[in-house]
C-alpha atoms as a PDB file:
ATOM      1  CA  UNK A   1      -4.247  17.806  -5.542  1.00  0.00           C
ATOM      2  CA  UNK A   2      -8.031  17.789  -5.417  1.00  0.00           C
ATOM      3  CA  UNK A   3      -8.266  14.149  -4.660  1.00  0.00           C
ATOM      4  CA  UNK A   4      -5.609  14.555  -1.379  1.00  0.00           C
ATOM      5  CA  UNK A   5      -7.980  17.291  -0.421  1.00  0.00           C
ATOM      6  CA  UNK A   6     -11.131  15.037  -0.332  1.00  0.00           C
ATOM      7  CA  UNK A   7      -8.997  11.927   0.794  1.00  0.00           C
ATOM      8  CA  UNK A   8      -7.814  13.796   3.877  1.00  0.00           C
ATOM      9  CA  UNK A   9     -11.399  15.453   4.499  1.00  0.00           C
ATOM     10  CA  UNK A  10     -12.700  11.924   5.831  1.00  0.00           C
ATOM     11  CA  UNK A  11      -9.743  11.430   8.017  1.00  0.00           C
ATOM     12  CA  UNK A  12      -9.374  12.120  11.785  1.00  0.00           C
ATOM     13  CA  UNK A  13      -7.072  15.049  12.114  1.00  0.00           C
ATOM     14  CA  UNK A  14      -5.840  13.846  15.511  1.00  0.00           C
ATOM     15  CA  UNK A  15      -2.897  11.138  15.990  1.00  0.00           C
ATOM     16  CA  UNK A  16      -4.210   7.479  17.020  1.00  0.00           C
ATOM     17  CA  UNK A  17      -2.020   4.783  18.399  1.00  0.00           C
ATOM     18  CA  UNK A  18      -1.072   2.295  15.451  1.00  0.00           C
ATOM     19  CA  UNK A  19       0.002  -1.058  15.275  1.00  0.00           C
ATOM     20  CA  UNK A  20       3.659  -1.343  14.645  1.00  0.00           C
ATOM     21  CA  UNK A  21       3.534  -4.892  12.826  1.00  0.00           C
ATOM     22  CA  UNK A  22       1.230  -3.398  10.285  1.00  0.00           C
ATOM     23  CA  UNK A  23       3.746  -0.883   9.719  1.00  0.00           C
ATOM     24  CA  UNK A  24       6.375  -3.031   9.377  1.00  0.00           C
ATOM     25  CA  UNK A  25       4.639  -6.005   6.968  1.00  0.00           C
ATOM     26  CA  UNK A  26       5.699  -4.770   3.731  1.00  0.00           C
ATOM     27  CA  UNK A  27       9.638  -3.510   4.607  1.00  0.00           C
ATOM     28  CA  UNK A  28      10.691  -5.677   7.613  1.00  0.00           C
ATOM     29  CA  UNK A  29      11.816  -2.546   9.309  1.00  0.00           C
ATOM     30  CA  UNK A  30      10.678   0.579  10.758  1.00  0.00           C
ATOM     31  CA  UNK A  31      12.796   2.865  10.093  1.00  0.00           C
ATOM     32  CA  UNK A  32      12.655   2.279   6.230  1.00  0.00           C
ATOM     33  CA  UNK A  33       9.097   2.380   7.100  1.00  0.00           C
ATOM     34  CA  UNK A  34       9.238   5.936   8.641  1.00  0.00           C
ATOM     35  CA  UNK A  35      11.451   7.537   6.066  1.00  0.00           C
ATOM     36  CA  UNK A  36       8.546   6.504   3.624  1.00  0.00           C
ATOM     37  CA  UNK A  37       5.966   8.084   5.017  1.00  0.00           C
ATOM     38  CA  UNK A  38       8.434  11.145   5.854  1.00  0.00           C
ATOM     39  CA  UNK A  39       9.425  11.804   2.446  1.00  0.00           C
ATOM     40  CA  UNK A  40       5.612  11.587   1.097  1.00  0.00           C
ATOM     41  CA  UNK A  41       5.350  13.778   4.562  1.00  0.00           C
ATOM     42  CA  UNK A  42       7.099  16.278   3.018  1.00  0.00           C
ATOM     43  CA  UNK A  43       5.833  15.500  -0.262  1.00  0.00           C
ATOM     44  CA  UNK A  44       2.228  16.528   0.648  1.00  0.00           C
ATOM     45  CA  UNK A  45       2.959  19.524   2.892  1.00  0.00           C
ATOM     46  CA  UNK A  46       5.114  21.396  -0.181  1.00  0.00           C
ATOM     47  CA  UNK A  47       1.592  20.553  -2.755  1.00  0.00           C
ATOM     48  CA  UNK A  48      -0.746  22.104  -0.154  1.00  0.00           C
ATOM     49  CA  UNK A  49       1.649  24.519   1.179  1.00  0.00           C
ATOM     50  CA  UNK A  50       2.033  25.817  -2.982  1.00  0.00           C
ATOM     51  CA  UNK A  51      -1.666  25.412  -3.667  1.00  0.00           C
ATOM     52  CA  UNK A  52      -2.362  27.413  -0.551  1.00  0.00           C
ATOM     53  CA  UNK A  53      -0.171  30.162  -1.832  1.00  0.00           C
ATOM     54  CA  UNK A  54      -1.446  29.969  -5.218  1.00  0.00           C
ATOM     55  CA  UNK A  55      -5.247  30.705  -3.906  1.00  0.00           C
ATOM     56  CA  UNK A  56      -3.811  33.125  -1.409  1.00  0.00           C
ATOM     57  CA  UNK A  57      -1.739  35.281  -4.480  1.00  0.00           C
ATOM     58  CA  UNK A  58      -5.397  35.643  -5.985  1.00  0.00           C
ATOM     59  CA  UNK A  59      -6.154  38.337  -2.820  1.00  0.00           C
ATOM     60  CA  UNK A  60      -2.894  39.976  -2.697  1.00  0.00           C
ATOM     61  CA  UNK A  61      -2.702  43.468  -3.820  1.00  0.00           C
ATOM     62  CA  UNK A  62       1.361  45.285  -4.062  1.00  0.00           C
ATOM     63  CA  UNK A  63      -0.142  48.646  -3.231  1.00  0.00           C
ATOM     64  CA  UNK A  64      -2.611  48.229   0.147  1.00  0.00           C
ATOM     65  CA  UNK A  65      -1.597  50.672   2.531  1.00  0.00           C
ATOM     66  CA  UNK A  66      -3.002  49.827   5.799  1.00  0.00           C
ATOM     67  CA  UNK A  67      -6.429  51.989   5.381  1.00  0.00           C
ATOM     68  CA  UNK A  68      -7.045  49.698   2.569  1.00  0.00           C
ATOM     69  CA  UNK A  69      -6.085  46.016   4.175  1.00  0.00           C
ATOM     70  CA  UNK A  70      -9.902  44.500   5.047  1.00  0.00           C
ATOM     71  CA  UNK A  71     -11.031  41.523   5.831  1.00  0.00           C
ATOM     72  CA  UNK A  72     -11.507  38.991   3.063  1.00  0.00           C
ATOM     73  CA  UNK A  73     -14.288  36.215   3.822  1.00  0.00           C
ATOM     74  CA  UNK A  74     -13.195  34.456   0.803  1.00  0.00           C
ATOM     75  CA  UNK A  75      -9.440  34.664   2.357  1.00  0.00           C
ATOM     76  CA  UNK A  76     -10.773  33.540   5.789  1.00  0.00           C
ATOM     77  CA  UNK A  77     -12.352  30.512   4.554  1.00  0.00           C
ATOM     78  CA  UNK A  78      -9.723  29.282   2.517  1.00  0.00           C
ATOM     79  CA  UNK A  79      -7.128  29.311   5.293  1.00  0.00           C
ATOM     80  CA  UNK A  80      -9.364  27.972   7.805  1.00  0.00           C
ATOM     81  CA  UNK A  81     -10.221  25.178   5.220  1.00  0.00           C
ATOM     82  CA  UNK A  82      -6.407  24.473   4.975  1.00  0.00           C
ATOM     83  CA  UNK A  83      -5.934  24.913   8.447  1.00  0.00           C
ATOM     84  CA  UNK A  84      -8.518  21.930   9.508  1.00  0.00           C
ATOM     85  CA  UNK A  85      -6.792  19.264   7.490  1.00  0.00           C
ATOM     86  CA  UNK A  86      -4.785  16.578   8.997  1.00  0.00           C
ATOM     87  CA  UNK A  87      -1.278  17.293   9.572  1.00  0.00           C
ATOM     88  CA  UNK A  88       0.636  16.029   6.154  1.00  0.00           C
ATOM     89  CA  UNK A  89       2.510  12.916   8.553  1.00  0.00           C
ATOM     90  CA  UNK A  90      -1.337  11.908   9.322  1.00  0.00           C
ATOM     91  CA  UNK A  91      -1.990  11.771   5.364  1.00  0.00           C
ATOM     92  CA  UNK A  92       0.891  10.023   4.160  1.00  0.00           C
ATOM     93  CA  UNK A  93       0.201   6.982   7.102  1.00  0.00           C
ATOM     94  CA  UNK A  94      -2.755   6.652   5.938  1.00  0.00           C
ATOM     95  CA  UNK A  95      -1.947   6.574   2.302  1.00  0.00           C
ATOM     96  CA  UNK A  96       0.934   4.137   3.869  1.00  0.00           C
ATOM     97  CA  UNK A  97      -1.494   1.413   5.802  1.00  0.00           C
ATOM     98  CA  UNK A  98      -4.324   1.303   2.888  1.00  0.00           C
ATOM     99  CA  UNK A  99      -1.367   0.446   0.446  1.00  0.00           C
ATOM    100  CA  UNK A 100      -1.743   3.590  -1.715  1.00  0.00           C
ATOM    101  CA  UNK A 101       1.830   4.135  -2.303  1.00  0.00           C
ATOM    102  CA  UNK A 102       4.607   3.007  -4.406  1.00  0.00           C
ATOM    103  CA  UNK A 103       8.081   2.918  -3.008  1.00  0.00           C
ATOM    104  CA  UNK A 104      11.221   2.440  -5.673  1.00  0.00           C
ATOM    105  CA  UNK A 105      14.859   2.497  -4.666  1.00  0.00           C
ATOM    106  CA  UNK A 106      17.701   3.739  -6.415  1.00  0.00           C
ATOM    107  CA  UNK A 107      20.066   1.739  -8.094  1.00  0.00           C
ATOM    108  CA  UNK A 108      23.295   2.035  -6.666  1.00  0.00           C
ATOM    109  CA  UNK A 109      24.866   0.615  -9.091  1.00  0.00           C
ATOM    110  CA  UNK A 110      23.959   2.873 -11.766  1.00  0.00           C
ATOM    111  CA  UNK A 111      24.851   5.891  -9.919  1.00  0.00           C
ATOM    112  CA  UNK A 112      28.767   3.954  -9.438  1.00  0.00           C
ATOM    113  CA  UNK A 113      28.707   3.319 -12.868  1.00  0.00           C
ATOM    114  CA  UNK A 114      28.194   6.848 -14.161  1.00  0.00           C
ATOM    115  CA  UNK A 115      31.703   8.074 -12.061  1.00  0.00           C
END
């Protein structure tokens, strides 16, 4: 997860306009194109959204009553860390136009061949 972290650090966290023919070189059609880079989408917001959690857990405590909830600096940073990266859609069209991912398909024909 580390290296999405540091990938998406160096990235502009703001949409930019794109060339459609450079998404559509390697499929030959955008909307395969777009349910790519949706799935790893949704791919990359689940890792962050558990690793955020996971860091988050550390602070919790089952018994603060609400004399005893304080700030946490540590807490702060950590969300506002995860809060300045690029939206997960942003990530995954990057990863996308630099060739960084491998697509598969299923077989269909397995799956008919099983029933």
């Amino acid at each position: 997860m580390s290296d999405i972290k540091n990938k998406a650090q160096g990235m502009e966290p703001s949409a930019t306009p794109r060339d459609i023919k450079a998404f559509v070189k390697d499929t030959g059609n955008i909307y395969e194109t777009l349910t790519i880079i949706s799935k790893r989408a949704n791919q990359l917001s689940s890792k962050i959204k558990r690793e955020l959690n996971n860091k988050l857990e550390e602070f919790a405590s089952g018994t603060d009553s609400l004399e005893e909830i304080h700030e946490n600096k540590e807490q702060i940073e950590i969300s506002k860390f995860y809060e300045r990266l690029p939206n997960p859609s942003i990530i995954a069209t990057e990863e996308f136009l630099s060739e960084e991912l491998n697509t598969r398909y299923k077989d269909s024909n397995a799956e008919d061949e099983r029933f």
